[in-house]
N, C-alpha and C. Protein backbone atom coordinates (compact mmCIF):
# COMPACT_ATOMS: atom_id res chain seq x y z
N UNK A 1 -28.53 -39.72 73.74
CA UNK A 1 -29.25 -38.45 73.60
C UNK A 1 -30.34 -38.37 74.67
N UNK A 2 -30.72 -36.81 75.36
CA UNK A 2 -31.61 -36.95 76.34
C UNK A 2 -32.59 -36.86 75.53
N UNK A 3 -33.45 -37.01 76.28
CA UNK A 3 -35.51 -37.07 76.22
C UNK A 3 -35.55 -35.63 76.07
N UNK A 4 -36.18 -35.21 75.03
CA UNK A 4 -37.13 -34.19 74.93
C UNK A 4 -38.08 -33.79 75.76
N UNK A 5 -38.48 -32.83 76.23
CA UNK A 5 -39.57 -32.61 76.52
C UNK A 5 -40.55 -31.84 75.94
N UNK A 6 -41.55 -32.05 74.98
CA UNK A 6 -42.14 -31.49 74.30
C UNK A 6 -43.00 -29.81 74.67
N UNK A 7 -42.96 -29.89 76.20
CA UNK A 7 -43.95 -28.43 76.46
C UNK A 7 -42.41 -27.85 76.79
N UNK A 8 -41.65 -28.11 77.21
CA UNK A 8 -40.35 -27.39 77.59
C UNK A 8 -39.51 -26.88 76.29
N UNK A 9 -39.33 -27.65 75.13
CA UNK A 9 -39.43 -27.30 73.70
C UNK A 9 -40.17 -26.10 73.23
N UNK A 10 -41.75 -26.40 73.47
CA UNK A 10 -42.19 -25.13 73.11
C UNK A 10 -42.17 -24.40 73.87
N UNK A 11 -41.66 -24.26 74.92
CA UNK A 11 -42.10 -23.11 75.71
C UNK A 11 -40.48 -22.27 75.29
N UNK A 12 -39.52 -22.69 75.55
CA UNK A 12 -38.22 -22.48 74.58
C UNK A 12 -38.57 -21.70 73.56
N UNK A 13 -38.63 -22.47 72.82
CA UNK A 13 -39.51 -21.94 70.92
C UNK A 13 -39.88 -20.38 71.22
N UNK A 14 -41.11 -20.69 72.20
CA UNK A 14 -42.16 -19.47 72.10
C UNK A 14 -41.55 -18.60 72.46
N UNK A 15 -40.71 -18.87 73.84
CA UNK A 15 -40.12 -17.70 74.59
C UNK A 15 -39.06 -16.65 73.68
N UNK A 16 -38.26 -18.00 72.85
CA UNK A 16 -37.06 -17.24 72.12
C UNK A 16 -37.75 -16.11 70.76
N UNK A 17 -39.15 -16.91 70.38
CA UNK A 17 -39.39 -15.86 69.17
C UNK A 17 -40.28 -14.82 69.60
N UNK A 18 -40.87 -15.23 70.95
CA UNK A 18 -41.04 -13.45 71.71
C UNK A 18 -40.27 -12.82 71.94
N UNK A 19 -39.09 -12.66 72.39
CA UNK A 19 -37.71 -12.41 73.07
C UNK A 19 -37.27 -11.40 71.35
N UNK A 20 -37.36 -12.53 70.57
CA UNK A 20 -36.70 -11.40 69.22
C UNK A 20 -37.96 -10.85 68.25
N UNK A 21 -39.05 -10.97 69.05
CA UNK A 21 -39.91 -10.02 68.12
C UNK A 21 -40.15 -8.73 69.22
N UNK A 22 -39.65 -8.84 70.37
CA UNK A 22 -39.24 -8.05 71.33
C UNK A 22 -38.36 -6.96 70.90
N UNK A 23 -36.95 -8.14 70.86
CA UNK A 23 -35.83 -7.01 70.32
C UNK A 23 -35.34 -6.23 69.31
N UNK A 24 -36.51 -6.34 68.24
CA UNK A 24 -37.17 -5.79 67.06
C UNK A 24 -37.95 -4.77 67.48
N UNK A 25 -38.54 -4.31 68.22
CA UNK A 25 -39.31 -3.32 68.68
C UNK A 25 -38.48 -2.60 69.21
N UNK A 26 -37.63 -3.18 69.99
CA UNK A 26 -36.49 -2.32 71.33
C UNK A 26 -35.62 -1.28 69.91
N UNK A 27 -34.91 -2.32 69.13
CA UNK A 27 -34.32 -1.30 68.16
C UNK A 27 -34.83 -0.25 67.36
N UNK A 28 -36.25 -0.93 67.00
CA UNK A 28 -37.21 0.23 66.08
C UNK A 28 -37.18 1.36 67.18
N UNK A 29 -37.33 1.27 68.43
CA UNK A 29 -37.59 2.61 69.52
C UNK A 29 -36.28 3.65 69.84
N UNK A 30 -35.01 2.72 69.74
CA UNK A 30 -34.01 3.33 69.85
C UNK A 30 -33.67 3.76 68.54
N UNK A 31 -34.19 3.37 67.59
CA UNK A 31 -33.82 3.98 66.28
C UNK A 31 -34.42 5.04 66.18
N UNK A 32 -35.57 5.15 66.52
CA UNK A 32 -36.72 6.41 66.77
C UNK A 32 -36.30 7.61 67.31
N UNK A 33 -35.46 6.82 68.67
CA UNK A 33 -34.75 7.75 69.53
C UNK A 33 -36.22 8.15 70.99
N UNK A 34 -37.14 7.34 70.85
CA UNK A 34 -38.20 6.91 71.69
C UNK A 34 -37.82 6.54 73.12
N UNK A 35 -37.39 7.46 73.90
CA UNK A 35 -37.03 6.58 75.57
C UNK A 35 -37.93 5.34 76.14
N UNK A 36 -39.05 5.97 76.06
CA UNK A 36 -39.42 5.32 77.27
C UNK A 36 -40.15 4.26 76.60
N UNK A 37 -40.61 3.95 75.20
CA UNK A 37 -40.68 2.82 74.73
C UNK A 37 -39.38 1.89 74.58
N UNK A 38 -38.25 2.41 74.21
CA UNK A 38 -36.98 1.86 74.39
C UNK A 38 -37.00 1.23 75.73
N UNK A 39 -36.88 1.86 76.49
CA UNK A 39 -36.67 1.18 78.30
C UNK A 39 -37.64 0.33 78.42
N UNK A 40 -38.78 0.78 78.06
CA UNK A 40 -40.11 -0.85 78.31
C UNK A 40 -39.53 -2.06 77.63
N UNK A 41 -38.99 -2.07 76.21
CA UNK A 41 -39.04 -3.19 75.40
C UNK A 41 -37.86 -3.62 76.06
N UNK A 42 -37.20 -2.69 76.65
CA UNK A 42 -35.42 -3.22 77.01
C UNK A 42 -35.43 -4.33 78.47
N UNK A 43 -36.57 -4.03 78.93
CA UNK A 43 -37.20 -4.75 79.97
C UNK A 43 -38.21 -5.84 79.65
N UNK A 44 -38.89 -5.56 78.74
CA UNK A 44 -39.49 -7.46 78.59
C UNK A 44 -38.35 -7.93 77.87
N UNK A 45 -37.17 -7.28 77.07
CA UNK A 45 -36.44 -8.20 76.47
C UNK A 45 -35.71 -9.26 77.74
N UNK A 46 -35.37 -8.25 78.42
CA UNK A 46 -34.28 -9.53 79.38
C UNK A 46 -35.72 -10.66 80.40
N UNK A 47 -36.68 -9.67 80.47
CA UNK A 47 -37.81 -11.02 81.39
C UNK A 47 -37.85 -11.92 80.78
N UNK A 48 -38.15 -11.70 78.83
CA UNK A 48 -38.39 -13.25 78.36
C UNK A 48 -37.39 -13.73 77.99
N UNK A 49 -36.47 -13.56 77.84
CA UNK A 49 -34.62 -13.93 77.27
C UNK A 49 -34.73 -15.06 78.56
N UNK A 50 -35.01 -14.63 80.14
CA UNK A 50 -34.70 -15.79 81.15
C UNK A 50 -34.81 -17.02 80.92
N UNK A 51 -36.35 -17.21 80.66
CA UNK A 51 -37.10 -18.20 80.96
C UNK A 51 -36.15 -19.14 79.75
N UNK A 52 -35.82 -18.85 78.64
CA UNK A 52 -35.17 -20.06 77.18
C UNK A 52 -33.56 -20.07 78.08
N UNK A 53 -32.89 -18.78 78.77
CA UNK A 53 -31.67 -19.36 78.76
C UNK A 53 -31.68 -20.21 80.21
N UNK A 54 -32.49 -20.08 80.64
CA UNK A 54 -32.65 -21.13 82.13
C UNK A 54 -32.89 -22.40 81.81
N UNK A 55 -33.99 -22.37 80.48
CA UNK A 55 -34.49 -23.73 79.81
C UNK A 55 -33.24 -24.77 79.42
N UNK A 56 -32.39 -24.12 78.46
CA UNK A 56 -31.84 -24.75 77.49
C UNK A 56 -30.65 -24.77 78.19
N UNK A 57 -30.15 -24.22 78.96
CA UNK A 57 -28.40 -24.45 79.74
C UNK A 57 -28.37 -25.88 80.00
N UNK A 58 -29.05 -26.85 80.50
CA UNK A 58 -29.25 -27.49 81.18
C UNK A 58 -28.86 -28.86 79.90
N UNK A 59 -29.53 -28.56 79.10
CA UNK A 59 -29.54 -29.41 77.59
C UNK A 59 -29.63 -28.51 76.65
N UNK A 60 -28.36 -28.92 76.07
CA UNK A 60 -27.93 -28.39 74.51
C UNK A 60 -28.78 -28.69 73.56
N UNK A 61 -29.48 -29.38 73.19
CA UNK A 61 -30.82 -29.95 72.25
C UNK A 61 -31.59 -28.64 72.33
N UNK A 62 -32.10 -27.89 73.55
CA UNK A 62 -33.01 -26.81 73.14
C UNK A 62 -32.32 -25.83 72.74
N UNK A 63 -31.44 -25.63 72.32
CA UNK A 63 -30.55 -24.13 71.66
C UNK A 63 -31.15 -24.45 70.07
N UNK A 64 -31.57 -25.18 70.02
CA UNK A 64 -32.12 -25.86 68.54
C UNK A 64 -34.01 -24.83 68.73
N UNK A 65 -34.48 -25.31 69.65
CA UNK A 65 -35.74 -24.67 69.62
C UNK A 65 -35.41 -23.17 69.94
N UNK A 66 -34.67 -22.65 70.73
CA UNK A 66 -34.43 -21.56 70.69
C UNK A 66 -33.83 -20.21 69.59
N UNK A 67 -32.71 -21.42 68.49
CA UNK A 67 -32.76 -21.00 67.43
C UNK A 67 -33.52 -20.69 66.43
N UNK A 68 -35.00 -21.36 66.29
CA UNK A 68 -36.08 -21.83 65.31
C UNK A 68 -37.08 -20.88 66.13
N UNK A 69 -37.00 -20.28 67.78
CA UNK A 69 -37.63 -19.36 67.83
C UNK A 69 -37.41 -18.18 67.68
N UNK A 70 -35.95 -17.81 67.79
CA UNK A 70 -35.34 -16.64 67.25
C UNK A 70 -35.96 -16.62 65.72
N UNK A 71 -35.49 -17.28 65.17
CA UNK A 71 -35.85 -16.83 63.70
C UNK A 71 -37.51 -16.66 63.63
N UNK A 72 -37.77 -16.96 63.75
CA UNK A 72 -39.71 -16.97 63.89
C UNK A 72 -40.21 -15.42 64.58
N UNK A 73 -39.53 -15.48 65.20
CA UNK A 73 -39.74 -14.11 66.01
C UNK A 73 -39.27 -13.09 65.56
N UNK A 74 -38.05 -12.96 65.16
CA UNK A 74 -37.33 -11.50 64.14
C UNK A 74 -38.36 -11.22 62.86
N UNK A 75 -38.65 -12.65 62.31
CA UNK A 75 -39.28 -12.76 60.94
C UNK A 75 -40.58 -12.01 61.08
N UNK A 76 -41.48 -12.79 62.25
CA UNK A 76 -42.99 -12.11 62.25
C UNK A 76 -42.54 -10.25 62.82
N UNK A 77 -41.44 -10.24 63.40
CA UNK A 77 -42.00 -8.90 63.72
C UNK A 77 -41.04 -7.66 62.86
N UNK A 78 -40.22 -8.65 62.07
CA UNK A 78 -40.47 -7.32 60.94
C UNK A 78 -41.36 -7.24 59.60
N UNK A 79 -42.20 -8.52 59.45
CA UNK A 79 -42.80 -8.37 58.88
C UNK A 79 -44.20 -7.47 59.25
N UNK A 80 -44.53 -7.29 60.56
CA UNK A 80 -45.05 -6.40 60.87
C UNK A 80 -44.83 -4.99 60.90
N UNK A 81 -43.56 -5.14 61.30
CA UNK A 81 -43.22 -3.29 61.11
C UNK A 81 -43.41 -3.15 59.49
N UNK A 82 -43.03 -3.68 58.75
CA UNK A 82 -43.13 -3.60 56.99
C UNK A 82 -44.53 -2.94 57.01
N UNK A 83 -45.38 -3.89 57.08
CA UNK A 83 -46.66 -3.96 57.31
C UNK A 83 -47.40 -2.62 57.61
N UNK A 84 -46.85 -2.29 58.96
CA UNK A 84 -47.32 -0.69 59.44
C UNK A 84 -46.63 0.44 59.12
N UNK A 85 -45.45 0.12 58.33
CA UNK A 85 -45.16 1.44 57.83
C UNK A 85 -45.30 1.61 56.49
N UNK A 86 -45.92 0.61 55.49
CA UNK A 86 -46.86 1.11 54.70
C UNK A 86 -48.12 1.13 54.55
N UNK A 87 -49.16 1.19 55.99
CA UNK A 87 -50.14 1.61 56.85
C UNK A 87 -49.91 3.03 57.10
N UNK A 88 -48.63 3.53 56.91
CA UNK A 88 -48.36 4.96 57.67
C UNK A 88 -49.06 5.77 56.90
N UNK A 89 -48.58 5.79 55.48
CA UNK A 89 -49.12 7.34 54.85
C UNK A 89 -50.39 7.20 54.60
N UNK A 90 -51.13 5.69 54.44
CA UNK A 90 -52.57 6.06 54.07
C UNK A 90 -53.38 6.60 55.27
N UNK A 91 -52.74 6.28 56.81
CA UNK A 91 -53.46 6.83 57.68
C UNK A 91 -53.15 8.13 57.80
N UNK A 92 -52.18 8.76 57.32
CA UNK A 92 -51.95 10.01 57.52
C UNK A 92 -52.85 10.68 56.47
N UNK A 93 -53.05 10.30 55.49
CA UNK A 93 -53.67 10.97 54.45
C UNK A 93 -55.16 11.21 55.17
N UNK A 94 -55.54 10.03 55.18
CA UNK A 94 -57.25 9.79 55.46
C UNK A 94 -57.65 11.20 57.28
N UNK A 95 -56.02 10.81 57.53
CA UNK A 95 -56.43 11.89 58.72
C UNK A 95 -56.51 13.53 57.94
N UNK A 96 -55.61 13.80 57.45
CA UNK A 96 -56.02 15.11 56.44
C UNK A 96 -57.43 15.48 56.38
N UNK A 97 -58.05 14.15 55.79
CA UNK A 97 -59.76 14.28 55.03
C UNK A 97 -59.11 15.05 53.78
């Protein structure tokens, strides 16, 4: 088995659960039907997607951190959208007065 590298691990990790708290946004925009937030997110998706699949080709061991950052990353960022869309109506209300 190869050597780990522990900052190359996380940087894997981090990259993959930015990458899908990314592509959680990209869909919320195209679901929206939102262009030009769609096209932004559709563009950091593939910048940070690079950096894990450049990482991990090399050694099969980081598809493991990349998996564990996928999930980390889908998770926090729909738990955020949850989050702000039942933020929605009380800000809409309070905007009423």
């Amino acid at each position: 088995m190869q050597q780990i590298h522990p900052w190359l691990a996380l940087g894997v990790l981090v990259s993959t659960a930015a990458t899908d708290a990314v592509y959680v946004m990209f869909s919320s925009a195209v679901a929206a039907r939102r262009r030009v937030p769609a096209a932004t997110w559709s563009g950091i998706w593939y910048l940070l997607s690079a950096f894990a699949v450049i990482s991990y080709t090399r050694t099969w061991v980081y598809v493991i951190f990349a998996a564990v950052g996928s999930w980390i990353g889908a998770y926090l960022a729909v738990s955020h959208s949850i989050r702000r869309e039942k933020a929605l109506p009380h800000a809409r209300a309070e905007r009423r007065g």
